[in-house]
Protein backbone atom coordinates (compact mmCIF):
# COMPACT_ATOMS: atom_id res chain seq x y z
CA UNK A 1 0.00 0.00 0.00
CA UNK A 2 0.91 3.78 -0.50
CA UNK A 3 3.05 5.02 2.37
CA UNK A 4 2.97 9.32 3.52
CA UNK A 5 5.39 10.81 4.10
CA UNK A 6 5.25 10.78 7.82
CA UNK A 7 5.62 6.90 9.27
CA UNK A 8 2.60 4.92 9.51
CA UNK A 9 1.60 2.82 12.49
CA UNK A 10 2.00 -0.56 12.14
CA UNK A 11 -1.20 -2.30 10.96
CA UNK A 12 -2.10 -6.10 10.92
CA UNK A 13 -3.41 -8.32 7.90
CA UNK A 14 -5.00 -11.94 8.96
CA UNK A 15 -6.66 -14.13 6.73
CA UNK A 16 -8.85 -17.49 7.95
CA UNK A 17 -10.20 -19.66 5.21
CA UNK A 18 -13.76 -20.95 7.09
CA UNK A 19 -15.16 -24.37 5.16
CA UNK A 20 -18.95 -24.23 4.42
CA UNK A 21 -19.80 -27.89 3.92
CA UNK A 22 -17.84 -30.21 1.25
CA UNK A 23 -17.36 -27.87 -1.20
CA UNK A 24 -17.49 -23.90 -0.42
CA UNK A 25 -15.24 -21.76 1.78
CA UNK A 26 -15.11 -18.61 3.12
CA UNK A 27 -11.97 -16.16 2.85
CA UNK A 28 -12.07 -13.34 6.05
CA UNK A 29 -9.63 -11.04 5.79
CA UNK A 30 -9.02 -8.61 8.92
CA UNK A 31 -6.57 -5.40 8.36
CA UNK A 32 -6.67 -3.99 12.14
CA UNK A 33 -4.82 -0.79 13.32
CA UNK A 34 -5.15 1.74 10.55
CA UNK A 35 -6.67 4.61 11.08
CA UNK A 36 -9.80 5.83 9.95
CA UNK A 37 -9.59 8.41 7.26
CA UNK A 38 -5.40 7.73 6.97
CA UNK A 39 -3.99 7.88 3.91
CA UNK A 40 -3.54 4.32 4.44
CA UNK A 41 -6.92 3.06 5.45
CA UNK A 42 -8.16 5.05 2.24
CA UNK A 43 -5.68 3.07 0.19
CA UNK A 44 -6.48 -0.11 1.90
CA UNK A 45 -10.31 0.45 1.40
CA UNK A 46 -9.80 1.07 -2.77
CA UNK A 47 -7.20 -1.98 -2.69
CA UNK A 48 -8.39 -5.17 -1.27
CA UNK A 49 -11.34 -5.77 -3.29
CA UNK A 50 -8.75 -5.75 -6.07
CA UNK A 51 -6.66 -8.13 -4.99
CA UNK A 52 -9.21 -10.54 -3.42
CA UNK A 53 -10.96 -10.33 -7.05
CA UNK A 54 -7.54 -11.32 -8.26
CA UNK A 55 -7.05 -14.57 -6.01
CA UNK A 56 -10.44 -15.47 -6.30
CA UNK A 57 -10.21 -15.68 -10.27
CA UNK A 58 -6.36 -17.06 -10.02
CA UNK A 59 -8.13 -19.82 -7.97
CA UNK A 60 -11.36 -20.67 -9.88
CA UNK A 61 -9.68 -20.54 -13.46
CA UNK A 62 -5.69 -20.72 -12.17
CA UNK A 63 -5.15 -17.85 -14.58
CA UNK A 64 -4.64 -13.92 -13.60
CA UNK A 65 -7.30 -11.29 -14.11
CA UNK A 66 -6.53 -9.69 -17.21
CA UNK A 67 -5.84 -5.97 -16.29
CA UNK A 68 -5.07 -3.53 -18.56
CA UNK A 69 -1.42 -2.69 -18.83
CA UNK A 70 -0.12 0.87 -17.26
CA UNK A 71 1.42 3.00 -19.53
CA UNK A 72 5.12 4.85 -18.37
């Protein structure tokens, strides 16, 4: 994630995969001790979705999503 200029507080990222009978699961993600309204909780907030979306696909299809390139 984006980091200010002034040092962040540490934050925590845990992930627990819960089974919901034979075949589904459940991926819970926790991100504890950013700040609401940081620079970082903002970035968090517009990131994760991304990059669950991203290991959800690479799972189901074991391919990446197909984002567009960034130009330089």
């Amino acid at each position: 994630f984006c980091q200010s200029d002034a040092e962040a507080p540490a934050s925590t990222v845990s992930l627990e995969l819960l089974r919901f009978g034979e075949q589904m699961c459940c991926l819970e993600l926790r991100h504890e001790g950013l700040l609401p309204g940081s620079d970082e909780f903002d970035s968090a907030l517009a990131s994760w979705d991304v990059v669950l979306s991203g290991l959800k696909t690479a799972v189901e299809t074991g391919k990446p999503l197909p984002w567009p390139r960034r130009r330089h």
